[in-house]
C-alpha atoms as a PDB file:
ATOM      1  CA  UNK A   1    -132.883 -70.870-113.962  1.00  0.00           C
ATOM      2  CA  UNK A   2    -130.185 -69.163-111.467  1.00  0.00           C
ATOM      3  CA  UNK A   3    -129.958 -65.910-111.198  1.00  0.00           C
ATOM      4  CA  UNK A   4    -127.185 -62.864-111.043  1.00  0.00           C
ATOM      5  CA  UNK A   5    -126.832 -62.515-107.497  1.00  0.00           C
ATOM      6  CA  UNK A   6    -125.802 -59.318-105.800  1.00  0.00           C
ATOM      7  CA  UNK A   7    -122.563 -60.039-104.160  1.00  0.00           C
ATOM      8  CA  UNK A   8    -123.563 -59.630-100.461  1.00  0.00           C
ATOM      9  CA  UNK A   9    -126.307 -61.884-101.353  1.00  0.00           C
ATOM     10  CA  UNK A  10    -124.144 -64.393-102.625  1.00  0.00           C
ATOM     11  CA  UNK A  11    -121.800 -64.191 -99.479  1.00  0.00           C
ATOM     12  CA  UNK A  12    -124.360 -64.588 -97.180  1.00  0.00           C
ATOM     13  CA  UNK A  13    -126.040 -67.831 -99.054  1.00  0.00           C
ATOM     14  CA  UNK A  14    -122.160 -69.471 -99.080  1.00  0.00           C
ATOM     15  CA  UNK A  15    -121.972 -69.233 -95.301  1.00  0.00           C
ATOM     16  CA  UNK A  16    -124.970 -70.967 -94.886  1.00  0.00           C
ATOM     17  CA  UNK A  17    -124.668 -73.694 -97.183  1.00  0.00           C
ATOM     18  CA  UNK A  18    -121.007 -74.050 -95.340  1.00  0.00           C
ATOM     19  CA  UNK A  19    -123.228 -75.205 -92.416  1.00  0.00           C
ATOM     20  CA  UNK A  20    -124.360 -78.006 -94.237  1.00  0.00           C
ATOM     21  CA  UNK A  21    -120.998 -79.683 -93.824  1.00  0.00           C
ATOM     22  CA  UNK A  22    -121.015 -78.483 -90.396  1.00  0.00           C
ATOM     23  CA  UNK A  23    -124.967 -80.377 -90.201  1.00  0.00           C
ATOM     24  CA  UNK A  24    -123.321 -83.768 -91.338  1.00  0.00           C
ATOM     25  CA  UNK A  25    -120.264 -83.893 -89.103  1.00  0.00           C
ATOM     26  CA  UNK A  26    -122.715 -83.306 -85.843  1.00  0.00           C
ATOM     27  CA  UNK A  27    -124.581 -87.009 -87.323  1.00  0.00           C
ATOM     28  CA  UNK A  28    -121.334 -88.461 -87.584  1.00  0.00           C
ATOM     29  CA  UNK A  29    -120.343 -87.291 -84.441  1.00  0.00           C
ATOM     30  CA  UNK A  30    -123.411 -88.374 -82.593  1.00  0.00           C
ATOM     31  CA  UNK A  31    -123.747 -92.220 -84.379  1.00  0.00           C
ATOM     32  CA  UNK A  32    -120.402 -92.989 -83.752  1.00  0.00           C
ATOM     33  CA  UNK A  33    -120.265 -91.906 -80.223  1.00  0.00           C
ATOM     34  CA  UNK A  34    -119.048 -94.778 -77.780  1.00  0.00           C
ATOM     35  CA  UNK A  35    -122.438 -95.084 -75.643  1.00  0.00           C
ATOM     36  CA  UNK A  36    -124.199 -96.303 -78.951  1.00  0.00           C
ATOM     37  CA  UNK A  37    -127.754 -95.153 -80.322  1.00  0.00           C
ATOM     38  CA  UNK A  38    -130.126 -93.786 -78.007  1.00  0.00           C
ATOM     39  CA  UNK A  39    -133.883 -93.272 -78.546  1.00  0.00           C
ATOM     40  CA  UNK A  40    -133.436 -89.350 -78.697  1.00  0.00           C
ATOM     41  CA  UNK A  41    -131.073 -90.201 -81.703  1.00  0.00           C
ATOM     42  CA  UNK A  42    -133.812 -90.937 -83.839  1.00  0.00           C
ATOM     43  CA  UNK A  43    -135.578 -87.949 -83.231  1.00  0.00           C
ATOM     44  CA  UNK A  44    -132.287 -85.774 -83.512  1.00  0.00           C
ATOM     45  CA  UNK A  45    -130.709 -87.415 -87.059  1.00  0.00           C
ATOM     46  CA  UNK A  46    -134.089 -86.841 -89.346  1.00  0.00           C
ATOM     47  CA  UNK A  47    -134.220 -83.519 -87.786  1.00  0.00           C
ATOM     48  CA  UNK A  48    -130.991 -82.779 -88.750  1.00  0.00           C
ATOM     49  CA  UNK A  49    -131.284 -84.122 -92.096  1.00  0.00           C
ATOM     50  CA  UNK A  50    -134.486 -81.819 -92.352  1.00  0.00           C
ATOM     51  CA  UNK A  51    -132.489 -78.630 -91.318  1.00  0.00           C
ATOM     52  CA  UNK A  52    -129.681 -79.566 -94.064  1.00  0.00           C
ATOM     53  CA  UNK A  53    -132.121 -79.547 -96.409  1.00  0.00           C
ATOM     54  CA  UNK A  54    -134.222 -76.785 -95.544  1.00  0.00           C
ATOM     55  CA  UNK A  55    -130.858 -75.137 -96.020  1.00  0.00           C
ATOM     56  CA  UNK A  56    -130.503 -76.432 -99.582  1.00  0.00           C
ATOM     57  CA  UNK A  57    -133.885 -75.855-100.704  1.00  0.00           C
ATOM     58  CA  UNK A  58    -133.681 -72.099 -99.332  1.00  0.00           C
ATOM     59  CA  UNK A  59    -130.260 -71.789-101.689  1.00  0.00           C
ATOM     60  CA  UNK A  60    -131.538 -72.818-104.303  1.00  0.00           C
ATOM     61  CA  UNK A  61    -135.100 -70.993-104.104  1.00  0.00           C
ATOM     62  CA  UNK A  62    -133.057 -67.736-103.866  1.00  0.00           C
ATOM     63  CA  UNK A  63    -130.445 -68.656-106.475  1.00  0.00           C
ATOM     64  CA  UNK A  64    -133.372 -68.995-108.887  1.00  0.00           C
ATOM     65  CA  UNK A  65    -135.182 -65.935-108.005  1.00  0.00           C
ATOM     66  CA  UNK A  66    -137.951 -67.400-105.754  1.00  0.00           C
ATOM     67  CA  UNK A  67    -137.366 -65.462-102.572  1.00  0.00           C
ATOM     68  CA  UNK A  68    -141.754 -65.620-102.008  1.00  0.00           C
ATOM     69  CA  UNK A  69    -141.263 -69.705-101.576  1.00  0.00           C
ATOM     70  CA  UNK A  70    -137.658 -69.190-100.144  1.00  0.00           C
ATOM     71  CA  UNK A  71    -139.003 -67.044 -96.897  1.00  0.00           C
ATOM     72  CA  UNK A  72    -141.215 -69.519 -95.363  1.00  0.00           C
ATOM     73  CA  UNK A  73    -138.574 -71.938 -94.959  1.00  0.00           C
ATOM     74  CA  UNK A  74    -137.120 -69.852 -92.447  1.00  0.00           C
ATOM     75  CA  UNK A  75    -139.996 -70.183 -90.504  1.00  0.00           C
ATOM     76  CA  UNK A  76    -140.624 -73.824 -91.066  1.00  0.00           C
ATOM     77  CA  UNK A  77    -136.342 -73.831 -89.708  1.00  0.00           C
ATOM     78  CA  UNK A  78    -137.558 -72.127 -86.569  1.00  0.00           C
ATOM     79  CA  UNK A  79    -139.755 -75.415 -86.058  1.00  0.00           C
ATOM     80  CA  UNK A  80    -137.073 -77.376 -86.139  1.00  0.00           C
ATOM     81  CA  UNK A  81    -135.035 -75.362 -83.548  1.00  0.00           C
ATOM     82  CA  UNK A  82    -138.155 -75.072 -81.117  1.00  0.00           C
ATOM     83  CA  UNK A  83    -138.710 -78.669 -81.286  1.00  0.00           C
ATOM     84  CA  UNK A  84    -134.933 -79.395 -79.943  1.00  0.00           C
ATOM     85  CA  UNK A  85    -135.543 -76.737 -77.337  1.00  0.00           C
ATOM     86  CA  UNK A  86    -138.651 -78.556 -76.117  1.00  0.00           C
ATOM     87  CA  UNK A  87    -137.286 -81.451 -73.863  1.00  0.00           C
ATOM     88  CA  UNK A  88    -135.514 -78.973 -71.943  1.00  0.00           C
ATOM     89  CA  UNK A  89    -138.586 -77.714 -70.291  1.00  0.00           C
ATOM     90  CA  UNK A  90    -140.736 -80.935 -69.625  1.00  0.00           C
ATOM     91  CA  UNK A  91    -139.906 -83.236 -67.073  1.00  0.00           C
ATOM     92  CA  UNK A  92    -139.822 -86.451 -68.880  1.00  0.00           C
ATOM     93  CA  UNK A  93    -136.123 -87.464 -70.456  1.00  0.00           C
ATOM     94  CA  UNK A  94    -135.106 -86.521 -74.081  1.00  0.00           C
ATOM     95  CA  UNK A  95    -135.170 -90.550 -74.729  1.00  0.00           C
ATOM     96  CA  UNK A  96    -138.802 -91.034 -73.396  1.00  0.00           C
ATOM     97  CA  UNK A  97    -139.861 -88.073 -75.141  1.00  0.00           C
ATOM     98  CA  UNK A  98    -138.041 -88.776 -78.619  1.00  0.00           C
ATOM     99  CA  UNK A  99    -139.724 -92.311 -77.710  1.00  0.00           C
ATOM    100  CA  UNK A 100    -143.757 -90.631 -77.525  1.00  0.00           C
ATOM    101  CA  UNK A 101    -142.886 -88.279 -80.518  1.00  0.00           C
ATOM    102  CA  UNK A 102    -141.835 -90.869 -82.814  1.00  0.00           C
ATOM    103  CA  UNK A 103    -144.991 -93.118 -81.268  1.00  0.00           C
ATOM    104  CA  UNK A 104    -147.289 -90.206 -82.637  1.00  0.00           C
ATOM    105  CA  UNK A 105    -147.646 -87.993 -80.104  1.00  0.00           C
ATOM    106  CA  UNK A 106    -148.873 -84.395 -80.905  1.00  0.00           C
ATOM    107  CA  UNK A 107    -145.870 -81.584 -79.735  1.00  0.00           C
ATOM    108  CA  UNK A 108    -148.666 -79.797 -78.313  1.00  0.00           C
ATOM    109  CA  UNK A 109    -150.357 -81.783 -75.933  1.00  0.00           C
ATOM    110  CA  UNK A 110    -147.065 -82.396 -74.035  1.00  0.00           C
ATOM    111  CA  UNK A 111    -147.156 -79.988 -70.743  1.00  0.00           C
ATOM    112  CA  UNK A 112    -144.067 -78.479 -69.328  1.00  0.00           C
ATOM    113  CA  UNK A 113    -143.356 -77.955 -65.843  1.00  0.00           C
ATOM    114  CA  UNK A 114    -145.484 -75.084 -65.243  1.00  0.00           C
ATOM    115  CA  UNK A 115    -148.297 -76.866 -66.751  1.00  0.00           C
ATOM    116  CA  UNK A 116    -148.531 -75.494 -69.951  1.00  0.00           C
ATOM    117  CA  UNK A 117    -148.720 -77.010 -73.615  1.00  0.00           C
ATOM    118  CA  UNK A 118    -145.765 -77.080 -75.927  1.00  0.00           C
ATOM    119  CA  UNK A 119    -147.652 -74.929 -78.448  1.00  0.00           C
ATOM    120  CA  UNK A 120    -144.798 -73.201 -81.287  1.00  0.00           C
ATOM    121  CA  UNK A 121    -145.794 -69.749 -80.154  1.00  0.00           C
ATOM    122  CA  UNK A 122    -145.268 -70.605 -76.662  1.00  0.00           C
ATOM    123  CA  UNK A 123    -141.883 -72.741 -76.719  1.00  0.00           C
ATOM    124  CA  UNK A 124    -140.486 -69.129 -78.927  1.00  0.00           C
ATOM    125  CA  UNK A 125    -141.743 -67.333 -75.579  1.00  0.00           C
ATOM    126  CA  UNK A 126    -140.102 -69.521 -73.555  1.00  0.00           C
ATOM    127  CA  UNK A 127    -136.728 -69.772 -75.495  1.00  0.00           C
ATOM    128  CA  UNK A 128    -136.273 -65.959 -75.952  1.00  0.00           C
ATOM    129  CA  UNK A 129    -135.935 -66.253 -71.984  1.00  0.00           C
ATOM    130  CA  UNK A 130    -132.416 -67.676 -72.441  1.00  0.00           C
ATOM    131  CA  UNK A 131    -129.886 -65.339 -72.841  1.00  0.00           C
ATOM    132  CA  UNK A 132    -128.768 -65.466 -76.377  1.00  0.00           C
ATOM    133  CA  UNK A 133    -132.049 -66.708 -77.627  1.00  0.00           C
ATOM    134  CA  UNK A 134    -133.849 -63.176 -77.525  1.00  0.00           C
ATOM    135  CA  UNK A 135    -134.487 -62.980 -80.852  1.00  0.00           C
ATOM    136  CA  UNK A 136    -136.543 -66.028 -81.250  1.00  0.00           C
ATOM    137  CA  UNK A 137    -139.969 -64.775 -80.727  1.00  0.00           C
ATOM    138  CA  UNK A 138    -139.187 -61.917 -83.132  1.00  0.00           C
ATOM    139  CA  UNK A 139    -138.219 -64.129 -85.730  1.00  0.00           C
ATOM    140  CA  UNK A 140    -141.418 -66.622 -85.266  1.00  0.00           C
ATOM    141  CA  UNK A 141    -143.928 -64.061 -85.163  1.00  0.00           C
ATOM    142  CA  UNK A 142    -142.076 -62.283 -88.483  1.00  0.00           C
ATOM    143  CA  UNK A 143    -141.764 -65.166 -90.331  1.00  0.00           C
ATOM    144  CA  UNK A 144    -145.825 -65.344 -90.101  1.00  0.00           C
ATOM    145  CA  UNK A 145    -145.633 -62.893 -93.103  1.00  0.00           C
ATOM    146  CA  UNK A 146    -144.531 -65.670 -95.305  1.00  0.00           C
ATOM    147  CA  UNK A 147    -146.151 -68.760 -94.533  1.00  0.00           C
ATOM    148  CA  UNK A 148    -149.991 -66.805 -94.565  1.00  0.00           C
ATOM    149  CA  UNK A 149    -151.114 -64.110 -96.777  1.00  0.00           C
ATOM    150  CA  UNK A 150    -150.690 -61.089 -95.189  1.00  0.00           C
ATOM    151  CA  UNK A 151    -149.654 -57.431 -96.329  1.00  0.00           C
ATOM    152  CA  UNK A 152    -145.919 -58.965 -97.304  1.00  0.00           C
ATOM    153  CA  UNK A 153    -147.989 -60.876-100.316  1.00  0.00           C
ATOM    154  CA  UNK A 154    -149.415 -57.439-101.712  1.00  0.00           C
ATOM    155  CA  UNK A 155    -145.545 -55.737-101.459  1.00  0.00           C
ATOM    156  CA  UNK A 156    -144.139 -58.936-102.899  1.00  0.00           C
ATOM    157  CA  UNK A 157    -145.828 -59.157-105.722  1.00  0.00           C
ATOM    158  CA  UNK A 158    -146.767 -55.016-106.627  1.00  0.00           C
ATOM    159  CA  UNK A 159    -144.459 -51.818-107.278  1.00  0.00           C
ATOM    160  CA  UNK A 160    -146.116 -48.719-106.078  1.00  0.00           C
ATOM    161  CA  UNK A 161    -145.107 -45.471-107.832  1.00  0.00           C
ATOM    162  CA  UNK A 162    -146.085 -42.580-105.484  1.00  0.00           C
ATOM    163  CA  UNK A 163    -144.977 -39.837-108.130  1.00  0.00           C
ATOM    164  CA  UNK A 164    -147.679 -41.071-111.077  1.00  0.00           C
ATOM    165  CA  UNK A 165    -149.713 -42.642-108.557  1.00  0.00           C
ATOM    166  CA  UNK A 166    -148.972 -46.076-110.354  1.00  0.00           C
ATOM    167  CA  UNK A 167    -149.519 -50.031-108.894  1.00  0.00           C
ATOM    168  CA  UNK A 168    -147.711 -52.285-111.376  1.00  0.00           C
ATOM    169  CA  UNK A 169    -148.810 -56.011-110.222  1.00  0.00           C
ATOM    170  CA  UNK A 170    -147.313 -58.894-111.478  1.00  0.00           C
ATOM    171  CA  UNK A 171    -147.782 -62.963-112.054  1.00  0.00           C
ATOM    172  CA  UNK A 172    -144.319 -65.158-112.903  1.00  0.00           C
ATOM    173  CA  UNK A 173    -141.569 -66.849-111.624  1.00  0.00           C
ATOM    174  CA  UNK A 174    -139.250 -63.972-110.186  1.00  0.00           C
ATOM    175  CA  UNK A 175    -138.834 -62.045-106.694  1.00  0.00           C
ATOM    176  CA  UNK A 176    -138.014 -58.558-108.121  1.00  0.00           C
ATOM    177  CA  UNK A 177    -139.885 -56.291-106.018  1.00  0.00           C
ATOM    178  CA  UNK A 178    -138.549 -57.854-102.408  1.00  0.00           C
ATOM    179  CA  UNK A 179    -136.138 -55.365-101.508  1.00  0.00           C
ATOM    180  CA  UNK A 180    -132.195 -56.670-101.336  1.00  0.00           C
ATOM    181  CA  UNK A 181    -132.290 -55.703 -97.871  1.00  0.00           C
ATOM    182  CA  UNK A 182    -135.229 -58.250 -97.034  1.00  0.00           C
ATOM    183  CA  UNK A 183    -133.358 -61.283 -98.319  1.00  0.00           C
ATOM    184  CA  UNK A 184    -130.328 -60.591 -96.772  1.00  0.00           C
ATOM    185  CA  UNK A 185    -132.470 -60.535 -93.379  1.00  0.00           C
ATOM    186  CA  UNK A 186    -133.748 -63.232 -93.696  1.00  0.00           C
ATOM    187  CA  UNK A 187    -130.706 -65.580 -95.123  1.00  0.00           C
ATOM    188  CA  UNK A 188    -128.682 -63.903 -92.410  1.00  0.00           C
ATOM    189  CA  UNK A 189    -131.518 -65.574 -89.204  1.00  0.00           C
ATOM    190  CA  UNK A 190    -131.464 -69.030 -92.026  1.00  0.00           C
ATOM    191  CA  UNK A 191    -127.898 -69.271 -90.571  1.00  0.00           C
ATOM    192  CA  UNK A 192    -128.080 -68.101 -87.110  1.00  0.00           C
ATOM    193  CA  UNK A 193    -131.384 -70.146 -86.603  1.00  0.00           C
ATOM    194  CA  UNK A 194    -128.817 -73.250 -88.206  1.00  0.00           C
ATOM    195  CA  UNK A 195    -126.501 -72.321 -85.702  1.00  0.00           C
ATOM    196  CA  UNK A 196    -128.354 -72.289 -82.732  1.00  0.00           C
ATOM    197  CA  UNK A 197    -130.028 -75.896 -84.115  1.00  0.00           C
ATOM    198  CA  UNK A 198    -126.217 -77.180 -83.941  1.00  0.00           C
ATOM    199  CA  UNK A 199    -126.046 -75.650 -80.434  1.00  0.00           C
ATOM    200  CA  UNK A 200    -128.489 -77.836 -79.256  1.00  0.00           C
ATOM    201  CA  UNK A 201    -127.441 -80.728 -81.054  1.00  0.00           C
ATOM    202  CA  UNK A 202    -124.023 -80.536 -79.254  1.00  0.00           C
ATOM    203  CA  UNK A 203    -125.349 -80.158 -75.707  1.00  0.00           C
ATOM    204  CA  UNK A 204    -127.228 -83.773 -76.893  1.00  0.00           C
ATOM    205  CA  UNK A 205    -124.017 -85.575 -78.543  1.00  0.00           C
ATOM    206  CA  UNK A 206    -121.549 -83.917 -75.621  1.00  0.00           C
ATOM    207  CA  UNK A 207    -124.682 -85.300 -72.924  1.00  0.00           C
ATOM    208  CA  UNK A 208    -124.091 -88.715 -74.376  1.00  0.00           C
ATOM    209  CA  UNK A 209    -120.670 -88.693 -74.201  1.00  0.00           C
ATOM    210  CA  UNK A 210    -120.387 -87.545 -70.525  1.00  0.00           C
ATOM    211  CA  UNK A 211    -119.028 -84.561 -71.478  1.00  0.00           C
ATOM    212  CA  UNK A 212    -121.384 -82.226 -70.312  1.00  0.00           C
ATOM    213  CA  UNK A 213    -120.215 -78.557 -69.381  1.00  0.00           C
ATOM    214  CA  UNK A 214    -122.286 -77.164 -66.274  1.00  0.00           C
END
């Protein structure tokens, strides 16, 4: 059942699912370019098709008041960013790797040029490098409090009244006690996390097209 939404809330979750539009026109864009359908294309359309819904699911969790489930799929977003990021830094093409992903291959046990695995923790390391990517590794290490049970589990699901010296827990289908402040964080790095997916996606679709801008 959906909720009443503070306003700022509300204005925040519109811009992202505006990206979703945004997600479909970059597949459009990138099947009906003139060079035709590359390997790396079908690694880049289900990824994209992930990200749009990511972006629905995350709506809708928050319209209905479950900002707990709603949080980790910012994280599990982040994945999909780091694993467009990750053919910049290995020395194989995008279409070979797209080509050993798709055959199986583990992220992981690919090795970039200075030797060392693709692990998620290290490809945020290495994108935070790039100027307007600082904020990655901030964002993946955050968005740990979500995905595992950590101290954010406790404050998500307990009120603690200092004055009587009161814990009020609670069991049910609601997000009351995460502060407004907390989901508009993390809606607001939903959409620039989006953004920076569609980013990447262009460099690909422009790459194909010749029209790359060095």
């Amino acid at each position: 059942m959906k909720i009443d939404l503070n306003s700022s809330l509300k204005t925040e979750l519109d811009k992202l699912i505006a990206l979703n539009s945004v997600i479909i026109d970059a597949g459009k864009r990138n099947m009906t370019a003139e060079k035709g359908l590359f390997q790396f294309d079908l690694f880049l359309i289900p990824l994209l098709n992930k990200a749009l819904n990511l972006n629905v699911g995350y709506v809708n969790l928050v319209q209905n008041g479950n900002f707990i489930t709603a949080g980790a799929l910012v994280r599990i977003q982040l994945d999909n960013l780091l694993r467009l990021f990750a053919p910049s830094i290995i020395d194989i093409n995008p279409d070979e790797f797209a080509l050993q992903i798709l055959g199986g291959k583990k992220l992981n046990s690919f090795k970039d040029r200075l030797g060392k695995h693709l692990k998620d923790l290290y490809l945020a390391e290495q994108l935070s490098k790039n100027t307007g990517y600082e904020w990655v590794l901030k964002v993946y290490e955050e968005g740990h409090q979500y995905v595992h049970y950590t101290t954010h589990s406790l404050y998500a699901g307990s009120s603690l009244n200092d004055e009587k010296r009161e814990i009020t827990f609670t069991i049910g289908p609601h997000d009351q006690f995460v502060p407004l402040k907390e989901k508009l964080t993390a809606t607001f790095w939903m959409w620039v996390i989006t953004e920076a997916i569609l980013d990447f996606a262009s460099i690909w679709i422009n790459h194909k097209n010749g029209n790359d801008q060095n």
